[in-house]
Protein backbone atom coordinates (compact mmCIF):
# COMPACT_ATOMS: atom_id res chain seq x y z
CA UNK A 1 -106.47 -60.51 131.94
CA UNK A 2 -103.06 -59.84 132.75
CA UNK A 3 -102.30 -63.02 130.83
CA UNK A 4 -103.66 -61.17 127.86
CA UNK A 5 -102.04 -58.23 127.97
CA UNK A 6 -98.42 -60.08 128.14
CA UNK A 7 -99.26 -62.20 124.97
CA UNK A 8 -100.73 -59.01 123.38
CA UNK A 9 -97.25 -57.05 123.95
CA UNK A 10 -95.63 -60.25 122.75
CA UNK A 11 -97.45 -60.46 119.45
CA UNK A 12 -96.79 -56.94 119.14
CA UNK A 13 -93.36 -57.50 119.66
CA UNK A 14 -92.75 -60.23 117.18
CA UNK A 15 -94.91 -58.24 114.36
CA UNK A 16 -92.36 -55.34 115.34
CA UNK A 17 -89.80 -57.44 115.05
CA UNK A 18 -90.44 -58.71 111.44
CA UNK A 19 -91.17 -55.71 110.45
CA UNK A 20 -87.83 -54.44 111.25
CA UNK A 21 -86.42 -57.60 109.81
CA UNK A 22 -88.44 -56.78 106.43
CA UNK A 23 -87.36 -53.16 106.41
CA UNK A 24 -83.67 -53.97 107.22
CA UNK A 25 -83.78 -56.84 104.58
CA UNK A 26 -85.30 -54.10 102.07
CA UNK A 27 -82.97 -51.39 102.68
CA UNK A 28 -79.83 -54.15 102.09
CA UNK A 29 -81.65 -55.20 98.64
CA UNK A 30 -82.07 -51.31 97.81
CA UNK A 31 -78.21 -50.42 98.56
CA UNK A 32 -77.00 -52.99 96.54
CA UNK A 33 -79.38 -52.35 93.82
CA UNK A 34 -78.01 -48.59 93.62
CA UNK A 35 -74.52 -49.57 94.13
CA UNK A 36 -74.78 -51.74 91.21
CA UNK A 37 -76.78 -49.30 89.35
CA UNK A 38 -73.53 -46.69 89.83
CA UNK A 39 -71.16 -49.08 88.59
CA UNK A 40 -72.56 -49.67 85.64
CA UNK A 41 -73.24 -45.79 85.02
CA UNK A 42 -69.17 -45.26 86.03
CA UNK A 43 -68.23 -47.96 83.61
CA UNK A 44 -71.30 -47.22 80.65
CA UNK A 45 -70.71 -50.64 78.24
CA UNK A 46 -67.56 -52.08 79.20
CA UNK A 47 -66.33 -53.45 75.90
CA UNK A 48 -64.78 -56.49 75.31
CA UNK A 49 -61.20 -55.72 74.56
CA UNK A 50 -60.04 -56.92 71.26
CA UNK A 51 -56.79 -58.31 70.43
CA UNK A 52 -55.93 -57.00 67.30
CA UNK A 53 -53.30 -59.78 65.79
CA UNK A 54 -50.12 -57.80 64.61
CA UNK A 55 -47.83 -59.65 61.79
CA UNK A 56 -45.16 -61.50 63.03
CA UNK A 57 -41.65 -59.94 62.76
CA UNK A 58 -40.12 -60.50 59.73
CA UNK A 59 -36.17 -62.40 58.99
CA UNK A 60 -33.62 -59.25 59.09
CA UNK A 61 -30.88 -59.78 57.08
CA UNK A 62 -28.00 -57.20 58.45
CA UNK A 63 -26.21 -55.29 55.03
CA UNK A 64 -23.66 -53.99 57.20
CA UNK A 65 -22.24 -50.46 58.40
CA UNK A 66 -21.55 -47.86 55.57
CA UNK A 67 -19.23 -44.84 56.00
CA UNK A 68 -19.79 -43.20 52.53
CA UNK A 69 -18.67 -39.49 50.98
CA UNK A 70 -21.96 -37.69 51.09
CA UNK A 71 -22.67 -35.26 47.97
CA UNK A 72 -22.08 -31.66 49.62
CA UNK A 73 -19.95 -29.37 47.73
CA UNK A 74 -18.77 -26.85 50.38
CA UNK A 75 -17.64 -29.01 53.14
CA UNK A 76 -16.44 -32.81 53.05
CA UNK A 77 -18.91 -34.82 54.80
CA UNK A 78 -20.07 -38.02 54.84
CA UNK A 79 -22.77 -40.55 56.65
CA UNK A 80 -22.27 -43.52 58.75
CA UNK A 81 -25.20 -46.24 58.93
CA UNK A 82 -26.22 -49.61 59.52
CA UNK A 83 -28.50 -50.72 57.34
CA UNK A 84 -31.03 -53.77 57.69
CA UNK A 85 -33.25 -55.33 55.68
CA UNK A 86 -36.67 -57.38 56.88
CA UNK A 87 -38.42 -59.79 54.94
CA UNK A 88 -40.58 -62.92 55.16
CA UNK A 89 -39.32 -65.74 57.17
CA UNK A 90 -41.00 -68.31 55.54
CA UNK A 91 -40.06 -67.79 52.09
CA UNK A 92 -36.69 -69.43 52.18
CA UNK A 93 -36.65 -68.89 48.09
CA UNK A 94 -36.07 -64.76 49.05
CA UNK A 95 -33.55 -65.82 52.24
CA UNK A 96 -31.37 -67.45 49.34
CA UNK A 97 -31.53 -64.61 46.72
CA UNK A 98 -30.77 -62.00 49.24
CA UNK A 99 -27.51 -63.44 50.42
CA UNK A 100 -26.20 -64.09 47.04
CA UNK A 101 -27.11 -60.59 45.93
CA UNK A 102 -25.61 -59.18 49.25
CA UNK A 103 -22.52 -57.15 46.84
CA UNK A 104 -25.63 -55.81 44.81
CA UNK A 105 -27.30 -54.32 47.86
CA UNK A 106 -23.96 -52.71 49.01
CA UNK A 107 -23.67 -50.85 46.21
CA UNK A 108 -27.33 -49.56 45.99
CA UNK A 109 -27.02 -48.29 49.53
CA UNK A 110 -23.68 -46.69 48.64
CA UNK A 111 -25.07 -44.84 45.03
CA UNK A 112 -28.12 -43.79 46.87
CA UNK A 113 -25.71 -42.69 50.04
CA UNK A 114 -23.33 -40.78 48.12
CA UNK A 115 -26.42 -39.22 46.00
CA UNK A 116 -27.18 -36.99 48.99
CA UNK A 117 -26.48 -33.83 51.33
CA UNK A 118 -25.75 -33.81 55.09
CA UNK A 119 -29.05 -31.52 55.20
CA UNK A 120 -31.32 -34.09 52.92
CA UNK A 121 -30.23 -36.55 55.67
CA UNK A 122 -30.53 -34.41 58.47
CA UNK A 123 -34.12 -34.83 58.27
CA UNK A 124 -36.36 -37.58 59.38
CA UNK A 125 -38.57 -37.00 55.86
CA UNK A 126 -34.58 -37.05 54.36
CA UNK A 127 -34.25 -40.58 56.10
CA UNK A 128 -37.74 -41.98 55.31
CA UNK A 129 -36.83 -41.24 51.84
CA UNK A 130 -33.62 -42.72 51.50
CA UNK A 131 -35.78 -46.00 52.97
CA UNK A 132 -38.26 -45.82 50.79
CA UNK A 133 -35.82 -45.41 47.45
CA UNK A 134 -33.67 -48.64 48.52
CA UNK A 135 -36.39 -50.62 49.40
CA UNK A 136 -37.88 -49.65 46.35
CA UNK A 137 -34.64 -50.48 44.18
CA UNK A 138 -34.32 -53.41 46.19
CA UNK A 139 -37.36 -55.36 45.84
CA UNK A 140 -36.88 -54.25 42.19
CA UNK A 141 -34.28 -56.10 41.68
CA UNK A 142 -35.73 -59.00 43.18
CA UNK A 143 -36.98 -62.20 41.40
CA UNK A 144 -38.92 -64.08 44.82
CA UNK A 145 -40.13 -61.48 47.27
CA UNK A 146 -39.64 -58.63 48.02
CA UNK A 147 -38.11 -56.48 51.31
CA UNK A 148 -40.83 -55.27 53.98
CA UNK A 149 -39.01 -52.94 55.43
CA UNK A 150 -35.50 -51.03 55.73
CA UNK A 151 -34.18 -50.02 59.12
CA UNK A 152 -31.31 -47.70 59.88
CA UNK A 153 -29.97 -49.05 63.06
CA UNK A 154 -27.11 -46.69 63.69
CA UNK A 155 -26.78 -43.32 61.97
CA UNK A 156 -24.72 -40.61 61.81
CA UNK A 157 -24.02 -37.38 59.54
CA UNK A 158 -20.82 -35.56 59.66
């Protein structure tokens, strides 16, 4: 009978045992469930990012610096700026046209210079619009493209 009672206690044992083993294995299933759960509730839908693909930089052609008489009537003032002009590099056609007409875009940037006030220019509306009327003026006077974009690299009103 004693023999009984040890392989009872045993039994017992082993079904204690698995149980444990179960409950252990069921708890580790459970904590990973919720951590992974939390995640995805910190982090609701991670999207894909998506590279949006920018234009490549365009050929700058450099018009040079320009120290010109600005139009104020009280005081004697004037601008200095480097002006730049981008454009497509591929169209070699445009690279061509711009360099011969280099003279031609001097001058525009000088009329259109001498057009204005230290307190047009003082502005960055005053600069965007002195852009916008040489590219304008540019592109009008060309035959096989056209200019993307004017940059004032240096400026200065005095």
């Amino acid at each position: 009978m004693a023999d009984q009672g040890e392989s009872g206690a045993r039994g017992l044992l082993t079904i204690l045992l698995i149980i444990s083993a179960l409950t252990l294995a069921g708890l580790v299933g459970l904590g990973a469930l919720v951590f992974t759960k939390m995640g995805a509730m910190a982090n609701p839908q991670k999207e894909a990012k998506v590279i949006e693909q920018k234009p490549e930089p365009g050929k700058i052609y450099d018009l040079g610096i320009f120290t010109v008489n600005l139009a104020d009537e009280e005081a004697s003032r004037y601008v200095r700026a480097q002006v730049e002009l981008e454009y497509s590099p591929v169209n070699t056609e445009l690279d061509k046209e711009i360099k011969l007409r280099d003279a031609q875009f001097k001058d525009m940037v000088n009329s259109l210079l001498n057009d204005r006030t230290a307190a047009e220019l003082a502005t960055s509306e005053g600069k965007e619009q002195f852009r916008r009327e040489l590219q304008l003026k540019i592109n009008e006077a060309l035959k096989y493209g056209a200019i993307t974009n004017v940059y004032l690299t240096q400026f200065a009103v005095q």
